[in-house]
N, C-alpha and C. Protein backbone atom coordinates (compact mmCIF):
# COMPACT_ATOMS: atom_id res chain seq x y z
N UNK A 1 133.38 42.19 98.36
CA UNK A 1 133.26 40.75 98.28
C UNK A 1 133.53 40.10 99.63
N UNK A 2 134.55 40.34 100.44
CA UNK A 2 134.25 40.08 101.77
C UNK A 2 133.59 40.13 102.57
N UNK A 3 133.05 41.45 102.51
CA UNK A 3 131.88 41.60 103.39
C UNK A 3 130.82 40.88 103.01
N UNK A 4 130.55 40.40 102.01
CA UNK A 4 129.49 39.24 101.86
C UNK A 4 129.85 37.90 102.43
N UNK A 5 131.20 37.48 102.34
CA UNK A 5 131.72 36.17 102.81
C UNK A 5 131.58 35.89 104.29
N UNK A 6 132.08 37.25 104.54
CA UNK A 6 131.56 37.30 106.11
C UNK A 6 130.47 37.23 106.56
N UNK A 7 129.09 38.01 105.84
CA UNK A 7 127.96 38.00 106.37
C UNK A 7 127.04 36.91 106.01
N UNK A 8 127.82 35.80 105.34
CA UNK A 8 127.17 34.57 104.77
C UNK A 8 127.77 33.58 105.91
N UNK A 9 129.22 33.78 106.21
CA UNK A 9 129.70 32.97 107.09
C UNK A 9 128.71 32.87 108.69
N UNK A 10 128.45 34.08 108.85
CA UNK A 10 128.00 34.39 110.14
C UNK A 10 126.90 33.62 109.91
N UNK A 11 126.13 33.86 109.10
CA UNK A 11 124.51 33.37 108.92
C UNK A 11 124.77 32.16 108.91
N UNK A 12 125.51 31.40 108.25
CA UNK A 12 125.62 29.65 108.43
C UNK A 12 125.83 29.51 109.84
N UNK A 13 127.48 30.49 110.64
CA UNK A 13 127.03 29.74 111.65
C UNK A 13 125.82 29.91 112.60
N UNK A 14 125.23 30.86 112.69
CA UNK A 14 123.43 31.13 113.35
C UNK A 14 122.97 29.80 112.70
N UNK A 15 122.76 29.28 111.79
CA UNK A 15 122.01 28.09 111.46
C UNK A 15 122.60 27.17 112.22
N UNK A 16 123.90 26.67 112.23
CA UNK A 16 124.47 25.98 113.03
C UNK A 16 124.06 25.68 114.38
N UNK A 17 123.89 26.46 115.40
CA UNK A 17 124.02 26.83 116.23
C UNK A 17 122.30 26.89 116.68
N UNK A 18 121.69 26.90 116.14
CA UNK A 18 120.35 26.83 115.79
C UNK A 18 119.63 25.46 115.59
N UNK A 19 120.41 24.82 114.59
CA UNK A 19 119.75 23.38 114.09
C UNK A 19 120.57 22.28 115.58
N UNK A 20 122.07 22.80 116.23
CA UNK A 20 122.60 21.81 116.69
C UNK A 20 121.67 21.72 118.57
N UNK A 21 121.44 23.19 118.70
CA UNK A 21 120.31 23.22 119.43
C UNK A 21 119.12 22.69 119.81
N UNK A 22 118.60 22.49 119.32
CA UNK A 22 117.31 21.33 118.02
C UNK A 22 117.44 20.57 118.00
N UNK A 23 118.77 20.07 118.08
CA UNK A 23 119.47 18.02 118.00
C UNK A 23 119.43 17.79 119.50
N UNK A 24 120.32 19.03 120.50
CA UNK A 24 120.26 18.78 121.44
C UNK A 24 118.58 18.32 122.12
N UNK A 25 118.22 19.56 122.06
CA UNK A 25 116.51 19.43 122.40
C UNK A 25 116.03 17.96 122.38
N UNK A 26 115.93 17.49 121.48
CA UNK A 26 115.17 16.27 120.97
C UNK A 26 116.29 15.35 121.77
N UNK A 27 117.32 14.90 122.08
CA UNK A 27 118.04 13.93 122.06
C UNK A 27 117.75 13.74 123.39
N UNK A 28 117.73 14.20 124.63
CA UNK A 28 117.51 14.25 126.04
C UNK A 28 116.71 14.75 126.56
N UNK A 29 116.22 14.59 127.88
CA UNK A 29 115.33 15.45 128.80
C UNK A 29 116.45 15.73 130.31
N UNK A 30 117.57 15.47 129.97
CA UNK A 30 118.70 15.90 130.77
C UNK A 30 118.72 16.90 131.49
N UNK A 31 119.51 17.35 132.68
CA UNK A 31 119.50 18.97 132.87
C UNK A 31 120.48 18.98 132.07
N UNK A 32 121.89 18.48 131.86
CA UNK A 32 122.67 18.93 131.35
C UNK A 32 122.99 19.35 130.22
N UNK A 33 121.75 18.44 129.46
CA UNK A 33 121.32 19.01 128.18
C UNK A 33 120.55 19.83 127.83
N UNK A 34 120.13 20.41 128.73
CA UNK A 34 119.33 21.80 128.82
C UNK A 34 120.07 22.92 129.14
N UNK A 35 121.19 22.73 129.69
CA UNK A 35 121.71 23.72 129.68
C UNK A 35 122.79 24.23 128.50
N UNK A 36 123.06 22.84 127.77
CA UNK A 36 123.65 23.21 126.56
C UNK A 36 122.89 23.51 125.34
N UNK A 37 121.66 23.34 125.50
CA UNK A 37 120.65 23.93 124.65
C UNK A 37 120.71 25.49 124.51
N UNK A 38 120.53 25.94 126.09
CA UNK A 38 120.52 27.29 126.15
C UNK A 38 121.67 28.31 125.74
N UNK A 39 122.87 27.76 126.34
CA UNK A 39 124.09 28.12 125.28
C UNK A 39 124.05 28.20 124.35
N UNK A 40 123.78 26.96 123.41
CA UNK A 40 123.61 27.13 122.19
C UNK A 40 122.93 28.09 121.38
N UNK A 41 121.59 28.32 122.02
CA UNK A 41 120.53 29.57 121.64
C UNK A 41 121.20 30.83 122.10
N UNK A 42 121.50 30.99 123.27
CA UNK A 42 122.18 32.11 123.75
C UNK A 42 123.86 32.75 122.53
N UNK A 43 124.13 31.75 121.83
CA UNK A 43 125.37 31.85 120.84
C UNK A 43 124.43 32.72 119.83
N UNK A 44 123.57 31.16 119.64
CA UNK A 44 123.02 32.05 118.14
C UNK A 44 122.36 33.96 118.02
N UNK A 45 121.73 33.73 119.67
CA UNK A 45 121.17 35.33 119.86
C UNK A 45 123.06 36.49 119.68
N UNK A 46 123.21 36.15 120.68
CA UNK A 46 124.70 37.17 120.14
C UNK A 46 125.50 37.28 118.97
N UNK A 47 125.53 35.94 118.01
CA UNK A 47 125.53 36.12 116.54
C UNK A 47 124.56 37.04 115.92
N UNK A 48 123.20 36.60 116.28
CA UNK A 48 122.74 37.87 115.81
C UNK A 48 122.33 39.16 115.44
N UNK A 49 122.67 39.70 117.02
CA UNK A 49 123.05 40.75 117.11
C UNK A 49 124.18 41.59 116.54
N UNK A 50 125.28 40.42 116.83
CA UNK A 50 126.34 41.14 116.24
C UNK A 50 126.18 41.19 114.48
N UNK A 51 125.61 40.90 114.06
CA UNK A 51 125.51 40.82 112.78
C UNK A 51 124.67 41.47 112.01
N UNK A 52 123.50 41.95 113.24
CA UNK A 52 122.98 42.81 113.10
C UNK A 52 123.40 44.48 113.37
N UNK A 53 124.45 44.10 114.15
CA UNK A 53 124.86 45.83 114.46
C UNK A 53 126.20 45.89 113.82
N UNK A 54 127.12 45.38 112.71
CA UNK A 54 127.82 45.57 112.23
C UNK A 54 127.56 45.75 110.51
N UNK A 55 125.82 44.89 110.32
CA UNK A 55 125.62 45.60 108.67
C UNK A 55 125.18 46.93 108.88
N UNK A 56 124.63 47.61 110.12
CA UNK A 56 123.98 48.79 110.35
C UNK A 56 125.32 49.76 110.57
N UNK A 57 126.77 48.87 110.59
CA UNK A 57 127.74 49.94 111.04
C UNK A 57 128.23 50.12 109.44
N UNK A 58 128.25 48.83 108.81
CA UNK A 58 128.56 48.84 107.72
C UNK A 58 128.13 50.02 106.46
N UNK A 59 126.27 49.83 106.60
CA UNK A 59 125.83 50.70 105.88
C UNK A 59 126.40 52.28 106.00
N UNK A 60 126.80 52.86 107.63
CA UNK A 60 126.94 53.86 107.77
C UNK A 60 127.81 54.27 107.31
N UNK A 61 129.62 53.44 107.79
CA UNK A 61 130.41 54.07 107.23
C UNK A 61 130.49 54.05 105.41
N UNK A 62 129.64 53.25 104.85
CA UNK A 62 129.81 53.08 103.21
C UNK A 62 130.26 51.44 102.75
N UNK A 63 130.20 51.09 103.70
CA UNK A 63 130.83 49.41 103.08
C UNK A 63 129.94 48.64 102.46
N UNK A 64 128.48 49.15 102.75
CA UNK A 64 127.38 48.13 102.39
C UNK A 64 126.69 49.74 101.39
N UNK A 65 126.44 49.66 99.90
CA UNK A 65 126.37 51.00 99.14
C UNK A 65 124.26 50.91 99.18
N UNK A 66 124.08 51.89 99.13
CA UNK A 66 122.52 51.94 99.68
C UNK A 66 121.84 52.04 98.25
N UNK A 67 120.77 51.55 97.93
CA UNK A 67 119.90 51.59 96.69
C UNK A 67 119.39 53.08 96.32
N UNK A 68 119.59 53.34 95.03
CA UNK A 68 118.98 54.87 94.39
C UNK A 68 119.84 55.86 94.92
């Protein structure tokens, strides 16, 4: 049950981080807001990675149980 809480948590914040990106975008033609754009995207990419290489660690050691 945690490990779902967690991997739901993570995914909201990738949306987060994603949509607040998106706000930035639209709101300015700034540099400075371009560069917090890219942060922002640059967050969401390392969220996803990591979230991607910890259900793949998950599955291995048994935390995530495999179908059939």
């Amino acid at each position: 049950m945690l490990a779902k809480i967690l991997i739901l948590a993570t995914l909201a914040l990738i949306l987060v981080s994603l949509f607040s990106a998106l706000a930035m975008l639209f709101k300015n033609d700034d540099q400075a807001k371009r560069k917090l754009v890219v942060q922002a995207l640059t967050v969401r990419i390392g969220l996803s990675i990591a979230l991607f290489l910890v259900l793949i660690a998950s599955f291995y050691f048994g935390l995530i149980p495999g179908r059939g």
